[in-house]
Protein backbone atom coordinates (compact mmCIF):
# COMPACT_ATOMS: atom_id res chain seq x y z
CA UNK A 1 -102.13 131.45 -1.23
CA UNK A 2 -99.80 129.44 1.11
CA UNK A 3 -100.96 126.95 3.58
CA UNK A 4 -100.53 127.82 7.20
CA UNK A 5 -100.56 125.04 9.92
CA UNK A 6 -103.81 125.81 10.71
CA UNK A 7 -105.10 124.71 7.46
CA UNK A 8 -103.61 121.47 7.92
CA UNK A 9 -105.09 121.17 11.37
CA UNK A 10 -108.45 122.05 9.93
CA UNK A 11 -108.07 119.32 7.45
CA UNK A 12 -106.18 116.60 9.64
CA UNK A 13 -109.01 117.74 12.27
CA UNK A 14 -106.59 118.21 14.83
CA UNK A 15 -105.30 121.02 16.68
CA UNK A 16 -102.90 123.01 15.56
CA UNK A 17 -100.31 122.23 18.79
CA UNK A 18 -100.97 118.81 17.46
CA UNK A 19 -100.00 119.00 14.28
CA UNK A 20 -96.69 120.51 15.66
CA UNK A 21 -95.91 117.61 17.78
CA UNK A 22 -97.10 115.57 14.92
CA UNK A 23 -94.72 117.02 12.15
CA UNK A 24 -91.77 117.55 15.12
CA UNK A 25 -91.61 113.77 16.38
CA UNK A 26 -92.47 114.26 19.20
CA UNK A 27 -93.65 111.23 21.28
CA UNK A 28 -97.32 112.00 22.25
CA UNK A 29 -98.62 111.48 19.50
CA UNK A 30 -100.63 108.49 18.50
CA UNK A 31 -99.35 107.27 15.50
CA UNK A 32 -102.61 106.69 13.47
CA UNK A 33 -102.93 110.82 14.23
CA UNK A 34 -99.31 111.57 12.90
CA UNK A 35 -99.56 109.64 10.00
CA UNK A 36 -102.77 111.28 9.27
CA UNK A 37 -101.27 115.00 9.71
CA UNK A 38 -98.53 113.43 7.28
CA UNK A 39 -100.21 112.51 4.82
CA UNK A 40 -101.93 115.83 4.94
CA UNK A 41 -99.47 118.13 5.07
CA UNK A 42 -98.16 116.69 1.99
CA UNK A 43 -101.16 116.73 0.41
CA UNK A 44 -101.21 120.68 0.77
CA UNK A 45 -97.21 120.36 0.42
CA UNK A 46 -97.18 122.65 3.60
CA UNK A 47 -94.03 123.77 5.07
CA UNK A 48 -93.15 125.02 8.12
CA UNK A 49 -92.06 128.81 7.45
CA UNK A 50 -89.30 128.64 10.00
CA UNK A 51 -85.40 127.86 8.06
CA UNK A 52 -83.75 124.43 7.98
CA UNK A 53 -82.93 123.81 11.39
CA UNK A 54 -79.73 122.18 12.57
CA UNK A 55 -78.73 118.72 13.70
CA UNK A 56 -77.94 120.12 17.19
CA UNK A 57 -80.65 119.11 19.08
CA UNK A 58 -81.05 115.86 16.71
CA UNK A 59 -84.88 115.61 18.74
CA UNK A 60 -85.13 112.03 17.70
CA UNK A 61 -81.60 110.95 16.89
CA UNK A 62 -82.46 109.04 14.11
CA UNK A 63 -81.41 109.94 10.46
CA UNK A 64 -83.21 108.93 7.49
CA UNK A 65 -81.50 107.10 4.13
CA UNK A 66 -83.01 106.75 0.98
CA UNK A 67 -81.75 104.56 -1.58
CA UNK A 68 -82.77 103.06 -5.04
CA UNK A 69 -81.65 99.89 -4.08
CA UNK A 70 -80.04 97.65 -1.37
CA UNK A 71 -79.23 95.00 -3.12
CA UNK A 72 -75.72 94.32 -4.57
CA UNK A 73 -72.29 95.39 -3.24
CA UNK A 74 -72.08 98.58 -3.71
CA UNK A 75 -75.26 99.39 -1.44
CA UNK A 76 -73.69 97.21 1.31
CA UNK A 77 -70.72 99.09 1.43
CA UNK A 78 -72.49 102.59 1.13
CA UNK A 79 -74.48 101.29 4.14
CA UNK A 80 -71.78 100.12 6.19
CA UNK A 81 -69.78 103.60 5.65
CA UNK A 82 -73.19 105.58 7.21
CA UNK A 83 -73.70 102.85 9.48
CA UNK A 84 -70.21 103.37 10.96
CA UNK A 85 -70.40 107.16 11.15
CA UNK A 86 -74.17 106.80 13.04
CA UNK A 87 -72.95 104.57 15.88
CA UNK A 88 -70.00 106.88 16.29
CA UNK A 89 -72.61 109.46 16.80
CA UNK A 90 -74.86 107.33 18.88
CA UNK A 91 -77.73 107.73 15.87
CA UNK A 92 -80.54 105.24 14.99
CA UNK A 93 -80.83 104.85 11.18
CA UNK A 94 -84.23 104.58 9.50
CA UNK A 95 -83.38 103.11 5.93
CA UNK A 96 -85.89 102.50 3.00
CA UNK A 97 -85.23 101.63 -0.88
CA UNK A 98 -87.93 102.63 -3.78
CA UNK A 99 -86.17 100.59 -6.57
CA UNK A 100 -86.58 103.32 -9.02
CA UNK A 101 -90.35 104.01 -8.64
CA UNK A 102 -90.68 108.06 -8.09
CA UNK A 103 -93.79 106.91 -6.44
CA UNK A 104 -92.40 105.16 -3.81
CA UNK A 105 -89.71 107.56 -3.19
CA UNK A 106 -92.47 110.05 -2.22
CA UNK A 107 -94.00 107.86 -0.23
CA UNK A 108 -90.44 107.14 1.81
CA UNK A 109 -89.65 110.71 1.89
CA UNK A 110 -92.88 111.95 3.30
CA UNK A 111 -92.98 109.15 5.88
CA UNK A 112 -89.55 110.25 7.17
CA UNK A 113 -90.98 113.33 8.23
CA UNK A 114 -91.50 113.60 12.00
CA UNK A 115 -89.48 110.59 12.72
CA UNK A 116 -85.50 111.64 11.68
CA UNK A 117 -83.81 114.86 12.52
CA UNK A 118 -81.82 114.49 8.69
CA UNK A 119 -81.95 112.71 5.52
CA UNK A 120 -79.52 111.14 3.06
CA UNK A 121 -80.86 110.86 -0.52
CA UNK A 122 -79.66 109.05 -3.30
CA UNK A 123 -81.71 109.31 -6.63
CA UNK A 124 -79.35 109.42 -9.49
CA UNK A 125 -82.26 109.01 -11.69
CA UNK A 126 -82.07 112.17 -14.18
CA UNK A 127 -85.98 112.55 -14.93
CA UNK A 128 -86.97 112.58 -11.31
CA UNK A 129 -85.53 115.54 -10.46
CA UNK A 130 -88.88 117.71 -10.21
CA UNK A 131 -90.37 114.78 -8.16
CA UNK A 132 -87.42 114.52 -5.82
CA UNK A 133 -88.00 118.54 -5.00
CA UNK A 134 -91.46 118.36 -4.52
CA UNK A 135 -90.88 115.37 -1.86
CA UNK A 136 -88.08 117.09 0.60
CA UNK A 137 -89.14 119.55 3.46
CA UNK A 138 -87.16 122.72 3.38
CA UNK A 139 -87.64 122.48 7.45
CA UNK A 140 -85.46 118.80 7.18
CA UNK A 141 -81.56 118.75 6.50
CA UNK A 142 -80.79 116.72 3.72
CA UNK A 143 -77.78 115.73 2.35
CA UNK A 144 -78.00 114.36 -1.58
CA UNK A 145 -75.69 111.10 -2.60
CA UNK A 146 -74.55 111.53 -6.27
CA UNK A 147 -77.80 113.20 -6.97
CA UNK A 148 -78.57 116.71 -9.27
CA UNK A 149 -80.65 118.97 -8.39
CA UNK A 150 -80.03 122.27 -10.34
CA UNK A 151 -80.55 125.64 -8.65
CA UNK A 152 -81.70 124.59 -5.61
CA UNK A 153 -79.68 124.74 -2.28
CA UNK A 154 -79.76 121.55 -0.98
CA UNK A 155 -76.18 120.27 0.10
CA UNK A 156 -74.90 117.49 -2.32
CA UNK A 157 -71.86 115.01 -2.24
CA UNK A 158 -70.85 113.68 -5.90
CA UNK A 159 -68.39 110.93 -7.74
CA UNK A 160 -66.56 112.56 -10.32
CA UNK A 161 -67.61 109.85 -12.40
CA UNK A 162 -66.73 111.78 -15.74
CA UNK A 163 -63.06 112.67 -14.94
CA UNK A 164 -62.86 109.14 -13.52
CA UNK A 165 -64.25 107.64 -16.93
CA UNK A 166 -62.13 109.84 -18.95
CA UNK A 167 -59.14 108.44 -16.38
CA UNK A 168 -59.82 105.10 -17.58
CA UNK A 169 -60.01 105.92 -21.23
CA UNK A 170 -56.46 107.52 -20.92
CA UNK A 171 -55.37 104.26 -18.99
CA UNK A 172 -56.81 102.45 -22.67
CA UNK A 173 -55.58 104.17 -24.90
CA UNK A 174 -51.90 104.29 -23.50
CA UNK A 175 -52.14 100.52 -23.69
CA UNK A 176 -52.54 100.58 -27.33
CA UNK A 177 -56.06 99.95 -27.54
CA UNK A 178 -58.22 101.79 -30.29
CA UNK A 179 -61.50 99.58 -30.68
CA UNK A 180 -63.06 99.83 -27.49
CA UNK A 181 -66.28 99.00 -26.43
CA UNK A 182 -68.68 100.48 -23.51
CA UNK A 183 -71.09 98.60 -21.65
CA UNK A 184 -73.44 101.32 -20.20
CA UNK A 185 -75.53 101.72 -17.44
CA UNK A 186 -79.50 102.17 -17.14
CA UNK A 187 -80.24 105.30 -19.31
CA UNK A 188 -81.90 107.60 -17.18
CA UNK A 189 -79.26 107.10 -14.49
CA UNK A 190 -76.83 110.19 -13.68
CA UNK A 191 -74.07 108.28 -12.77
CA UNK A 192 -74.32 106.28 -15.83
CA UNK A 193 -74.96 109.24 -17.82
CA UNK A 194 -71.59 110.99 -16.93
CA UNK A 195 -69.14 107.65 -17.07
CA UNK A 196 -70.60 107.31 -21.13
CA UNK A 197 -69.99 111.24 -21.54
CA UNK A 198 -66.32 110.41 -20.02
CA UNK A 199 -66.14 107.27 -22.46
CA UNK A 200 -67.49 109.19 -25.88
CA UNK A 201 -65.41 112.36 -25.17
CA UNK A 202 -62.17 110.62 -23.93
CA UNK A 203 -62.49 108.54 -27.24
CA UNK A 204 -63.55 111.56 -29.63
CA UNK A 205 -60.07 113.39 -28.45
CA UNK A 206 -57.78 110.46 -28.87
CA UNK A 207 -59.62 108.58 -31.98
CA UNK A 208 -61.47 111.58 -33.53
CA UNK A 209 -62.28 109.03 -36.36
CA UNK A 210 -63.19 106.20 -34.91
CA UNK A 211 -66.74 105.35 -33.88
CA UNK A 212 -68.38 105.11 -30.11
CA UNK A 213 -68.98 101.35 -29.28
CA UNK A 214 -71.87 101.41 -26.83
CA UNK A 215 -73.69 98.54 -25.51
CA UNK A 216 -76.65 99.01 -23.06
CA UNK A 217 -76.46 97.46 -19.49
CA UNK A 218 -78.49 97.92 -16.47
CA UNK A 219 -75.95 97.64 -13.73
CA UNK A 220 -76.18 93.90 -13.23
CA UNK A 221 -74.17 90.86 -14.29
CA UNK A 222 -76.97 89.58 -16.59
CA UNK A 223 -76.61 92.45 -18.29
CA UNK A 224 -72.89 92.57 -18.45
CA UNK A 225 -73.14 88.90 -19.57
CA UNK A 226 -75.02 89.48 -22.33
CA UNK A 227 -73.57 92.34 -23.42
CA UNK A 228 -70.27 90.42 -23.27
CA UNK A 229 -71.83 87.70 -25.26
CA UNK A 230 -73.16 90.51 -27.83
CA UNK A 231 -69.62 91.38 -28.15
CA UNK A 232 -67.88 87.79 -29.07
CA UNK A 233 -70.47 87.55 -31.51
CA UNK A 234 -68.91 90.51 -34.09
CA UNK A 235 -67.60 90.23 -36.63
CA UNK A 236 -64.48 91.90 -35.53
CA UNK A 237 -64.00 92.22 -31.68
CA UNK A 238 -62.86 95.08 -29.80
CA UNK A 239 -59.05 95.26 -28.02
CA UNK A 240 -60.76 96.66 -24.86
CA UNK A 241 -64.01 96.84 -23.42
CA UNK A 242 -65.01 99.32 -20.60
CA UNK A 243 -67.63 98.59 -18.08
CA UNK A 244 -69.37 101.63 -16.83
CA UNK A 245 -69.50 99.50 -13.31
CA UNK A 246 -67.83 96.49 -11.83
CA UNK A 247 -70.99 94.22 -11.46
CA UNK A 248 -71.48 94.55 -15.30
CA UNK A 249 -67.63 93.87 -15.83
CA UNK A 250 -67.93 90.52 -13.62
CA UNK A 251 -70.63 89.72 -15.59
CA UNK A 252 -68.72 90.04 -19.37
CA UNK A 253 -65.90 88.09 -17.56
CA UNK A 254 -67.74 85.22 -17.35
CA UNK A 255 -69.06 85.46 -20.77
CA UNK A 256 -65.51 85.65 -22.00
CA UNK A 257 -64.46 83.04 -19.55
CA UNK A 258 -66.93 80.65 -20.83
CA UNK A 259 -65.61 81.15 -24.38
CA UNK A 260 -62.01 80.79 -23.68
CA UNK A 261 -60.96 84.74 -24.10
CA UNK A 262 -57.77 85.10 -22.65
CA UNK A 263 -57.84 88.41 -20.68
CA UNK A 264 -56.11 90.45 -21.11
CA UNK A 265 -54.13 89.19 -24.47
CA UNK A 266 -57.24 88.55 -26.39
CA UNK A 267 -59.61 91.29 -25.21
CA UNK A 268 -58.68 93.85 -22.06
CA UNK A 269 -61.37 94.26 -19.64
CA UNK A 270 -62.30 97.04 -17.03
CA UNK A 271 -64.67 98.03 -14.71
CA UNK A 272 -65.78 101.24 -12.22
CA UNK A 273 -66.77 101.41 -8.43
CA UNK A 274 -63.73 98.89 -7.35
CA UNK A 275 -65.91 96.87 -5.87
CA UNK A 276 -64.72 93.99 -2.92
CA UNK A 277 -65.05 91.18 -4.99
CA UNK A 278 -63.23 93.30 -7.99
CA UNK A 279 -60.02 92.03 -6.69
CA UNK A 280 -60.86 88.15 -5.79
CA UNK A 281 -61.88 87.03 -9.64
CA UNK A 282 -59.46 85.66 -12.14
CA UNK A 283 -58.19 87.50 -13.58
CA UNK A 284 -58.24 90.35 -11.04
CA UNK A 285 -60.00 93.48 -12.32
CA UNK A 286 -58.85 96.83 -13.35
CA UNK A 287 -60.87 99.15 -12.29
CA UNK A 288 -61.67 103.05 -10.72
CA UNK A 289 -61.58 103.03 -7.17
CA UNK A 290 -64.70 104.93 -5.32
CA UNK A 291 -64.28 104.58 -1.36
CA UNK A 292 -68.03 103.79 -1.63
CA UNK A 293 -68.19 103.08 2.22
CA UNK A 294 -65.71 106.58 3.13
CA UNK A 295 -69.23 108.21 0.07
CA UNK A 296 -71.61 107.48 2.88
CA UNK A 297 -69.56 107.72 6.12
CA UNK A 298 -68.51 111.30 4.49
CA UNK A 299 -72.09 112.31 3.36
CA UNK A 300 -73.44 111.57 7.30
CA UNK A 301 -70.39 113.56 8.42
CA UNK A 302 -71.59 116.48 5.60
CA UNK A 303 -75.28 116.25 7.24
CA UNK A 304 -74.29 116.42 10.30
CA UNK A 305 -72.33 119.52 9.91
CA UNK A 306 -74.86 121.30 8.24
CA UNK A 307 -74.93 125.12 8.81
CA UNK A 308 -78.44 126.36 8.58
CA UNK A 309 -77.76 128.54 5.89
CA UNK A 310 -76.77 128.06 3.01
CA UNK A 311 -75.53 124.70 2.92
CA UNK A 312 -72.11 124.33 1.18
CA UNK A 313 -71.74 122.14 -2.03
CA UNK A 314 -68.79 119.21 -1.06
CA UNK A 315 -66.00 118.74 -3.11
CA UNK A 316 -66.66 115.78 -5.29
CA UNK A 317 -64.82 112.62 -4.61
CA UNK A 318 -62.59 111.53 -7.24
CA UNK A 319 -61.73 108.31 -8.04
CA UNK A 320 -58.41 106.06 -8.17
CA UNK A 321 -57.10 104.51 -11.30
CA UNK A 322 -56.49 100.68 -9.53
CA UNK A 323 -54.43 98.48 -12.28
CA UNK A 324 -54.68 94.67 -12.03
CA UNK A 325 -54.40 91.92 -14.33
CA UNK A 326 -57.56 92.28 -16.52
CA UNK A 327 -55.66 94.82 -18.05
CA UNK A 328 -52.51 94.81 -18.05
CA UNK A 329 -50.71 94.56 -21.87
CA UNK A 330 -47.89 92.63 -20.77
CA UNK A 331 -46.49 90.22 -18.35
CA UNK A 332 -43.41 92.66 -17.17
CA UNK A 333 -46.06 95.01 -16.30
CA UNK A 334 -47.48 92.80 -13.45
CA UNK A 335 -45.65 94.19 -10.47
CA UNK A 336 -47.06 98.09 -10.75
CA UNK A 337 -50.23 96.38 -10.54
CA UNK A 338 -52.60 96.78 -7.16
CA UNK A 339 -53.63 93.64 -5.53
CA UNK A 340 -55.19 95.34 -2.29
């Protein structure tokens, strides 16, 4: 049987114009009372039986982001890409973070409702998919950030974070190296996920013989540290090793840094995202270029533009190959690399 608005009236003990105003954002509504017909319309995961509705009228101009996180570089710069799109717009952002507890993403998602006109997702984390489905409102726009969601319809803007892995592999392997190591990221992360399929396929096709080097990481220097340290410890070290993102490369810098590695004679290094500070360390780090703040100023602009149905799947943004000198096999070489 599906719930009607009236049931959630009955429940929220409200009437059922209320409950419209409630769910709608509009202003005369005392907030204890909205959050109340929140939390119950979720609870009986009602939905309003009318299609996604547009931005046009954009009834509270305020758009809703959801993150994982918003700590670390990458974050700021997503941030700063969707904050410069919204003030172009003349939009009010409402931003919350759930650090990787389905729980709280719930929670953010279903206290969105009623007070944005659009939401920007990002939950790359592969065994919250169901959760993540149950949370969104067909009646609210959203736009997913590097987030699956198989056979549903809900618009999505991607990294090709495979073809960009497999990019850097090539990059490796044209150097001359042929034991090289991967640092991955947090295993139930997508993004993660598809830069070690780019590393273990990349490597299978050029070195069919020669076995995968993973080492796990978590997407922060400590763990690209000790990973890094893991490393100097074998017996026989690798030529290369390949950071599945740039905070974990820093990290394994300074752990060869402290132990006198030469980089890039003794060991190359690389990293992925192309972070800001990517280019200021010594020495200056190779890496795959994601416009991380053109990601979010491009996913806004996707919302934004959102037909009401069906809503189109964007092109994926692919990343840049950016040579520096934590990479680079020879001193000649050093002018074709990017310092910007």
């Amino acid at each position: 049987m599906s719930i009607t608005i009236k049931d959630v009236a009955r429940q929220a003990n409200v009437s059922v114009a209320t409950v419209s105003r409630a769910l709608n954002g509009h202003e005369n509504v005392a907030e204890a009372v909205r959050k109340r017909v929140i939390h119950v319309a979720s609870e009986l995961r009602y939905s309003p039986h009318h299609a996604a509705r547009s931005l046009s009228s954009r009834r509270t101009h305020t758009i809703g982001v959801v993150l994982p996180d918003l700590h670390g570089e990458f974050f700021s710069e997503l941030m700063r890409g969707i904050d410069q799109v919204a003030r172009e717009r003349g939009l009010h952002l409402l931003v919350s973070s759930y650090h990787g507890h389905p729980e709280e993403q719930g929670a953010a998602l279903r206290a969105m409702r009623g007070r944005v006109d659009g939401l920007l997702v990002m939950s790359p984390y592969v065994a919250n998919t169901d959760f993540l489905t149950e949370n969104l409102t067909p009646s609210l726009p959203a736009m997913l950030i590097n987030t699956q969601l198989p056979g549903t319809d809900h618009a999505s803007l991607s990294i090709d974070n495979y073809g960009g892995a497999r990019a850097m592999m090539q990059h490796l392997l044209e150097a001359g190296h042929r034991r090289i190591a991967f640092i991955a990221g947090p295993e139930d992360n997508f993004d993660a996920h598809e830069r070690l399929r780019g590393y273990r396929d990349a490597l299978a096709e050029s070195l069919p013989h020669a076995p995968a080097w993973v080492l796990q990481g978590d997407f922060d220097e400590a763990s690209g540290h000790r990973a890094g340290r893991e490393l100097l410890a074998a017996e026989i070290r690798p030529d290369a090793v390949f950071a599945a993102n740039d905070m974990m490369a820093l990290g394994c810098l300074f752990a060869f840094n402290q132990a006198g590695v030469q980089l890039p004679r003794d060991i190359a290094l690389v990293g992925f995202d192309d972070i800001p500070l990517a280019r200021y360390v010594y020495p200056s780090l190779t890496t795959m270029r994601v416009n991380i703040a053109e990601l979010g100023g491009r996913a806004l602009r996707a919302l934004l533009d959102l037909p009401q149905s069906p809503p189109p799947q964007q092109e994926p943004l692919t990343p840049e190959l950016i040579v520096r000198e934590s990479s680079l096999p020879n001193t000649p070489v050093r002018a074709r690399a990017d310092s910007s």
